[in-house]
Protein backbone atom coordinates (compact mmCIF):
# COMPACT_ATOMS: atom_id res chain seq x y z
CA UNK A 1 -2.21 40.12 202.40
CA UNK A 2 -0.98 39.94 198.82
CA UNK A 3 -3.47 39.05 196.06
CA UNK A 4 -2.36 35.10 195.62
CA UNK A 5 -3.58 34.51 199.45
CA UNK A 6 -6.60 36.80 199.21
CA UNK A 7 -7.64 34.20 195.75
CA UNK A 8 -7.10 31.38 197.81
CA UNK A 9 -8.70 32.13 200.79
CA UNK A 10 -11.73 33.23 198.63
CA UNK A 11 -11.65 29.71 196.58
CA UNK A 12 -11.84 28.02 199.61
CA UNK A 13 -14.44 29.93 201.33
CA UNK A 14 -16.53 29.19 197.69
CA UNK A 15 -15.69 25.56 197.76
CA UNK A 16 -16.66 25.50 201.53
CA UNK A 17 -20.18 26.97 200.38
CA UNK A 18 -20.80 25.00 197.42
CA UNK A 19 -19.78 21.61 198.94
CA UNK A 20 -22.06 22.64 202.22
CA UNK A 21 -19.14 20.70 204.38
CA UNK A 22 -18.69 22.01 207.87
CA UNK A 23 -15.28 21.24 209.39
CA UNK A 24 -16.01 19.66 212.91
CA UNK A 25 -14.31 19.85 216.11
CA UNK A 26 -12.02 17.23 215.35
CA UNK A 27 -10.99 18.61 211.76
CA UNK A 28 -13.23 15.92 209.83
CA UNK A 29 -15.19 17.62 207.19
CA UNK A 30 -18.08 15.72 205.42
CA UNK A 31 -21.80 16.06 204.03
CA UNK A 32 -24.42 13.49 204.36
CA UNK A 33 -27.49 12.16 206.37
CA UNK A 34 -27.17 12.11 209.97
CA UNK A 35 -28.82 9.86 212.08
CA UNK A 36 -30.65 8.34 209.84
CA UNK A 37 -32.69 5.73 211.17
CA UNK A 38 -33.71 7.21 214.58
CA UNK A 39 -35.40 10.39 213.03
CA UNK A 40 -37.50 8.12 211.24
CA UNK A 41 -38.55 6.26 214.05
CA UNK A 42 -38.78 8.78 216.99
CA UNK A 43 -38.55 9.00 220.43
CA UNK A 44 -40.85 5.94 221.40
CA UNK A 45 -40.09 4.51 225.49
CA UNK A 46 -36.78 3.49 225.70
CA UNK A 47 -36.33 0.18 228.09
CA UNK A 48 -32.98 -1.27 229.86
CA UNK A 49 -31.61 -4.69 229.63
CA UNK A 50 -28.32 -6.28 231.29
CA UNK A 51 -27.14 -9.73 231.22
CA UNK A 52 -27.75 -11.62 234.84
CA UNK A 53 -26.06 -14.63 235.92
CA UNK A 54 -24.35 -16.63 233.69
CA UNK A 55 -25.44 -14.82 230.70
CA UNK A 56 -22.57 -14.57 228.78
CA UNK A 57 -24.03 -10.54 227.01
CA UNK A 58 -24.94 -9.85 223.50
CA UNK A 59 -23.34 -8.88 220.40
CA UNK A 60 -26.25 -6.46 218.77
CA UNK A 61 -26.88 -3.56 216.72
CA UNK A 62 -28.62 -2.83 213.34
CA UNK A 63 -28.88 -4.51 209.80
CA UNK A 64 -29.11 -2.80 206.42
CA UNK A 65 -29.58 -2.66 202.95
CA UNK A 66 -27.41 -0.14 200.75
CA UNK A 67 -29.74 1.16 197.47
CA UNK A 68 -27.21 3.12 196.27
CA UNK A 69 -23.59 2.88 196.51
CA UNK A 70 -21.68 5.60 199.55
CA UNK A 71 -20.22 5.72 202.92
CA UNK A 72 -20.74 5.17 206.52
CA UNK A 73 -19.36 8.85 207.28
CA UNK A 74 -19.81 8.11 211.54
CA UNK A 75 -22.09 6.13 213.67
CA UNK A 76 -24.06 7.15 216.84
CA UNK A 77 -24.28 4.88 220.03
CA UNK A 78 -27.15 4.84 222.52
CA UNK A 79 -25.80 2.31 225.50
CA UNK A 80 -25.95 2.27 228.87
CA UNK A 81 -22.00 0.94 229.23
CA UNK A 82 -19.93 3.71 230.77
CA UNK A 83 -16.03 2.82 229.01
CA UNK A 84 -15.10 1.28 226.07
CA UNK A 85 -17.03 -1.11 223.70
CA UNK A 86 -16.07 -3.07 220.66
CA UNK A 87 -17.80 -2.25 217.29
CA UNK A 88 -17.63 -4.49 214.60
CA UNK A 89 -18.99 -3.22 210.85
CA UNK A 90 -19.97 -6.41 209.03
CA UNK A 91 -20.75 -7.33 205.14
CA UNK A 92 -24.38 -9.32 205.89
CA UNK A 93 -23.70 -11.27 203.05
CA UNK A 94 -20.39 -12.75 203.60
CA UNK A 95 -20.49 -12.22 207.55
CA UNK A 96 -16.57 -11.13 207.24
CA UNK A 97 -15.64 -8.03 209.17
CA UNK A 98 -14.83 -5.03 206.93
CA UNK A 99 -13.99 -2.56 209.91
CA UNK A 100 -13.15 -3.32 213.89
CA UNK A 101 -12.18 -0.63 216.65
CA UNK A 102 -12.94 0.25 219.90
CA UNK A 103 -14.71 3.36 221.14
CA UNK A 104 -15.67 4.73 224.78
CA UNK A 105 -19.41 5.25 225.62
CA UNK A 106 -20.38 8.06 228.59
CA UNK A 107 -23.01 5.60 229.95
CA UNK A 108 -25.99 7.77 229.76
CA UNK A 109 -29.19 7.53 227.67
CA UNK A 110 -27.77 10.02 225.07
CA UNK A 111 -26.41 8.57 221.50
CA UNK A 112 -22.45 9.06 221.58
CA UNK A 113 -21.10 10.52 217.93
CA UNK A 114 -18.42 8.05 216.40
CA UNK A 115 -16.23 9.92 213.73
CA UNK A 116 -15.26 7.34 211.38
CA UNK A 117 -11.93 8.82 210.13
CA UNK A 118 -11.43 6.00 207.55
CA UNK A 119 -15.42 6.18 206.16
CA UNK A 120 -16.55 2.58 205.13
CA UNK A 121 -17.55 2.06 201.65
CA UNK A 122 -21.15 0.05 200.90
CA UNK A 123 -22.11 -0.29 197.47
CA UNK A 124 -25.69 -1.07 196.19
CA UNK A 125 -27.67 -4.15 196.83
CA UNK A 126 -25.17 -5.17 199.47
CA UNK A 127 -26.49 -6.31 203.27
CA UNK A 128 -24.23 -4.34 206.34
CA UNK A 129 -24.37 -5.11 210.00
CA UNK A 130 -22.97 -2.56 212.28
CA UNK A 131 -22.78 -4.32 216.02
CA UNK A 132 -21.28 -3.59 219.84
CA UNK A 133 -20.53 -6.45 222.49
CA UNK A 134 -21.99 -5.40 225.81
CA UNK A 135 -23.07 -6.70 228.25
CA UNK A 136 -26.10 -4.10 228.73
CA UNK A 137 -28.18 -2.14 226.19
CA UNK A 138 -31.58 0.06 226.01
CA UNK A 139 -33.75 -0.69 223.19
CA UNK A 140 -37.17 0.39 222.01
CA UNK A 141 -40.63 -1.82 221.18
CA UNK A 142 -41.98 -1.07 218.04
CA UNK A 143 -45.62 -1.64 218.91
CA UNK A 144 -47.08 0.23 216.08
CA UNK A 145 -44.88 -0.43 212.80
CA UNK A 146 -42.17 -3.52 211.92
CA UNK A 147 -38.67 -3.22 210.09
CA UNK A 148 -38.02 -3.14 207.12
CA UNK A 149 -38.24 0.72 207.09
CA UNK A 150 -37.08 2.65 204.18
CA UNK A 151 -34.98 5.68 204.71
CA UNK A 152 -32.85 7.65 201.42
CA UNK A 153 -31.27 4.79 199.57
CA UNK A 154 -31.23 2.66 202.41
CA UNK A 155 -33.48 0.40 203.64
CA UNK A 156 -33.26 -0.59 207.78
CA UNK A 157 -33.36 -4.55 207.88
CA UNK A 158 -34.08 -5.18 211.74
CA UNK A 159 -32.32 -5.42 214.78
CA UNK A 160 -29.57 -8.28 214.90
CA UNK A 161 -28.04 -9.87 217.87
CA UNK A 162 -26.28 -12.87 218.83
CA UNK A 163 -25.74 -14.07 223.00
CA UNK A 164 -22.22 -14.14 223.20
CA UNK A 165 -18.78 -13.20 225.34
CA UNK A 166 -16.89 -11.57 222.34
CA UNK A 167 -17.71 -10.41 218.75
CA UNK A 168 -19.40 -12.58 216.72
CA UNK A 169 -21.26 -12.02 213.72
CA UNK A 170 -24.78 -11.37 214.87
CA UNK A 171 -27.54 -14.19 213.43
CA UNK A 172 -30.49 -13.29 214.58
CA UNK A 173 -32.83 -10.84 213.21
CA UNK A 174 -35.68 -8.94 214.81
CA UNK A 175 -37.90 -6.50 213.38
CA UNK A 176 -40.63 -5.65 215.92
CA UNK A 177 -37.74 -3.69 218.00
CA UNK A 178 -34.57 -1.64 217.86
CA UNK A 179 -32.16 -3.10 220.32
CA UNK A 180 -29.00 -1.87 220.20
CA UNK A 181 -29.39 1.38 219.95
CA UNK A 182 -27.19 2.23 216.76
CA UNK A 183 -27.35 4.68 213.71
CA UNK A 184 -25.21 5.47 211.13
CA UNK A 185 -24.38 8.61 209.15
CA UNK A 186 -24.54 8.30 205.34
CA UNK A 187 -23.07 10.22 202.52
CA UNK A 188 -24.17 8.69 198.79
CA UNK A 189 -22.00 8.38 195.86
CA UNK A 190 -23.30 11.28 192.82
CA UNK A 191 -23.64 10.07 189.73
């Protein structure tokens, strides 16, 4: 090894430790706060719901208020649909899409990591709505506490959904349960 390679390859490992990034399976290397609304709420009875007759299914998920400006780094998925789902990241206040793609859920009653390799940007004081469109989903009754819940410079809205056959921005808000089943990862801007 000649002295040139042994410097970089001891900058990098310093960088590595300073930045406290890990590089995951998939080569996407980033710091932040993982699931961030479902530690704060726990592991309270998780229910099942799927659309019955001519129901046309739901699109649902989570809304939110950015306090400081960042990035949604991934998103987890808790959702009974075995295949792939749509998932739509909103702007709440101008109900455009910023981000669209599909993804493909294992069907059990564990969350499913999505890597987002393009992050999205918020920025602070903005509303975001991060939605699937299934046609089944668990959720949890919040017996003991309502939304809004505050989490590091964040605040969790509710639960949003809208009855509907393809994505559509989600109008309705609820905030004595978490249907949906969706949390995002979070890295903040440093100032």
């Amino acid at each position: 090894m000649r002295v040139s390679e042994f410097s970089f390859g001891m900058c990098l490992c310093l960088l590595t430790a300073i930045c406290s990034c890990g590089v995951l399976a998939n080569g996407i290397s980033y710091q932040g706060q993982e699931k961030v609304f479902h530690t704060a709420i726990g592991n309270t009875q998780t229910f099942y719901r799927e659309a019955q007759g001519r129901e046309p299914g739901w699109e649902l998920g989570i809304a939110f208020k950015a306090l400081a400006d960042g990035r949604i780094n991934g998103l987890h998925v808790k959702n009974p649909t075995r295949g792939i789902v749509p998932i739509t990241i909103w702007d709440g206040d101008t109900k455009q899409i910023i981000q669209q793609f599909n993804t493909t859920l294992d069907g059990t009653d564990n969350y499913n990591k999505i890597y987002m390799h393009q992050p999205v940007k918020i920025q602070a004081g903005k509303t975001y709505r991060v939605t699937i469109n299934v046609m089944k989903f668990y959720y949890q009754s919040l017996p003991f506490f309502r939304f809004p819940m505050n989490a590091e410079n964040v605040q969790l809205l509710g639960s949003v959904y809208e009855e509907t056959h393809y994505t559509r921005f989600p109008e309705f808000l609820l905030q004595d349960v978490f249907h949906g089943m969706i949390d995002v990862d979070l890295q903040w801007v440093i100032k």
